[in-house]
Protein backbone atom coordinates (compact mmCIF):
# COMPACT_ATOMS: atom_id res chain seq x y z
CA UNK A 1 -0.82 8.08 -25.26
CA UNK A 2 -3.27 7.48 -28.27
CA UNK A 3 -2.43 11.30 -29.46
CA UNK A 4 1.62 10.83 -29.45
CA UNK A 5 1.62 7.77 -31.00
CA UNK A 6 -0.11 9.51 -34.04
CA UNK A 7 2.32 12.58 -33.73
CA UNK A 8 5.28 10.59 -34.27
CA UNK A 9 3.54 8.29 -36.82
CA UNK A 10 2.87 11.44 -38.44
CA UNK A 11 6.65 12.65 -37.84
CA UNK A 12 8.14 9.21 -38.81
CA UNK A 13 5.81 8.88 -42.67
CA UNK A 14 6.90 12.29 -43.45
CA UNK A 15 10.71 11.54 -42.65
CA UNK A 16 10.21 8.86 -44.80
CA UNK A 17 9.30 10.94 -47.70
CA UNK A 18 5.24 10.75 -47.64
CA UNK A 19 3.95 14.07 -48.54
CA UNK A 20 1.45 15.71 -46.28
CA UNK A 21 -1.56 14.63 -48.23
CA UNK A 22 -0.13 11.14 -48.26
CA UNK A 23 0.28 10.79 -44.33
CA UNK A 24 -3.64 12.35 -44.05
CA UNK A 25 -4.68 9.99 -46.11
CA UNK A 26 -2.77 6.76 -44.77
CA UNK A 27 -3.78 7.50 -41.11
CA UNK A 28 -7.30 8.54 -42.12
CA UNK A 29 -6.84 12.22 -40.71
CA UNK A 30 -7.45 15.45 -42.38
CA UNK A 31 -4.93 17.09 -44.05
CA UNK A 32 -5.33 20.32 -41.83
CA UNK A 33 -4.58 18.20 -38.74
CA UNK A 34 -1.63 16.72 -40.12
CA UNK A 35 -0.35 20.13 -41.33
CA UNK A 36 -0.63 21.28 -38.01
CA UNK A 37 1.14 18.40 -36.04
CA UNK A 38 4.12 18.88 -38.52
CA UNK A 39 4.83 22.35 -37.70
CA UNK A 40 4.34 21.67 -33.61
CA UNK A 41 7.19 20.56 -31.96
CA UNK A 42 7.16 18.24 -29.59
CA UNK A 43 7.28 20.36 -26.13
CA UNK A 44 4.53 22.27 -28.19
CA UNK A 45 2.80 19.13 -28.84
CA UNK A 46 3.13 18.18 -25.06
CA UNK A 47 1.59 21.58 -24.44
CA UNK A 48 -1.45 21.24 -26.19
CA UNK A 49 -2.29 17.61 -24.82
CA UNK A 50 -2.14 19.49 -21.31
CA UNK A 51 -4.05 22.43 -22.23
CA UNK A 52 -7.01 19.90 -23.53
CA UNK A 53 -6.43 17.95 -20.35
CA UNK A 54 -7.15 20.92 -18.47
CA UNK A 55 -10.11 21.99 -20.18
CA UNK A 56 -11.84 18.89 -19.48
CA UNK A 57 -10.95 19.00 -15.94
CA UNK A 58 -14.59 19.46 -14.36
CA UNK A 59 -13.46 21.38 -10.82
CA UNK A 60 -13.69 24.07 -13.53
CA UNK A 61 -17.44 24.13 -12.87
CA UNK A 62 -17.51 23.00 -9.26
CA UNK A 63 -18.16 26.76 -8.20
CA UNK A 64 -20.80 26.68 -11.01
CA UNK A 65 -22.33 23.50 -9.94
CA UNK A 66 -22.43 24.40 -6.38
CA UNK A 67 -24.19 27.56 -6.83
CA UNK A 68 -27.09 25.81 -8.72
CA UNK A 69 -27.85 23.51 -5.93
CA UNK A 70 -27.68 25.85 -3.37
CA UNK A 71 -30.61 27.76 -5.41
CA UNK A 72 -32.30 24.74 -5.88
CA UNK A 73 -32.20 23.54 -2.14
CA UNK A 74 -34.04 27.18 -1.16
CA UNK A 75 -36.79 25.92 -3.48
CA UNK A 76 -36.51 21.62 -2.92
CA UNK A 77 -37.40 19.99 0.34
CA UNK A 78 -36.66 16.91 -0.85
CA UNK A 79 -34.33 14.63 0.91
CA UNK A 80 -31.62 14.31 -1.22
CA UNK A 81 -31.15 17.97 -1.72
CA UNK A 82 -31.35 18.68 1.89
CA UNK A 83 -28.12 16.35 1.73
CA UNK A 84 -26.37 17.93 -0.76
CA UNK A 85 -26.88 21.18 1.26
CA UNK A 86 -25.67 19.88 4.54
CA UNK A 87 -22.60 18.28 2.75
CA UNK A 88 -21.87 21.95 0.60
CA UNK A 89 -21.97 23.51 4.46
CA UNK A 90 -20.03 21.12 6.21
């Protein structure tokens, strides 16, 4: 919500007449960034908000994370990891 309240902020100065510099330096953003924002539209906007969304979306390591315990339960006897194991097999 945060990121679309500063895209039409961004939008709404520059309607206004604020130059590009003037809206970076007003919202305390770099210039680059609001460049950027300016040219997206907003179903592009909306696009890249999802695409970060999904980057940060951890089940993209689950296979990755899974794999490591497994090699470390060959090696660990402790309890804990002996859970882990049972719960990946079950």
């Amino acid at each position: 919500m945060k990121r679309w309240l500063m895209y039409m902020q961004i939008h709404s100065m520059k309607n206004q007449g604020f130059s590009t510099r003037q809206v970076a330096e007003k919202l305390e953003l770099n210039f680059r960034t609001v460049s950027k924002y300016l040219k997206m539209s907003p179903e592009e906007f909306n696009q890249t908000i999802l695409n970060r969304e999904r980057r940060r979306n951890l089940s993209l390591y689950e296979n990755v994370v899974i794999n490591w315990l497994k090699e470390i339960s060959r090696y660990d006897r402790r309890p804990s990891i002996r859970l882990v194991k049972r719960t990946l097999s079950g």
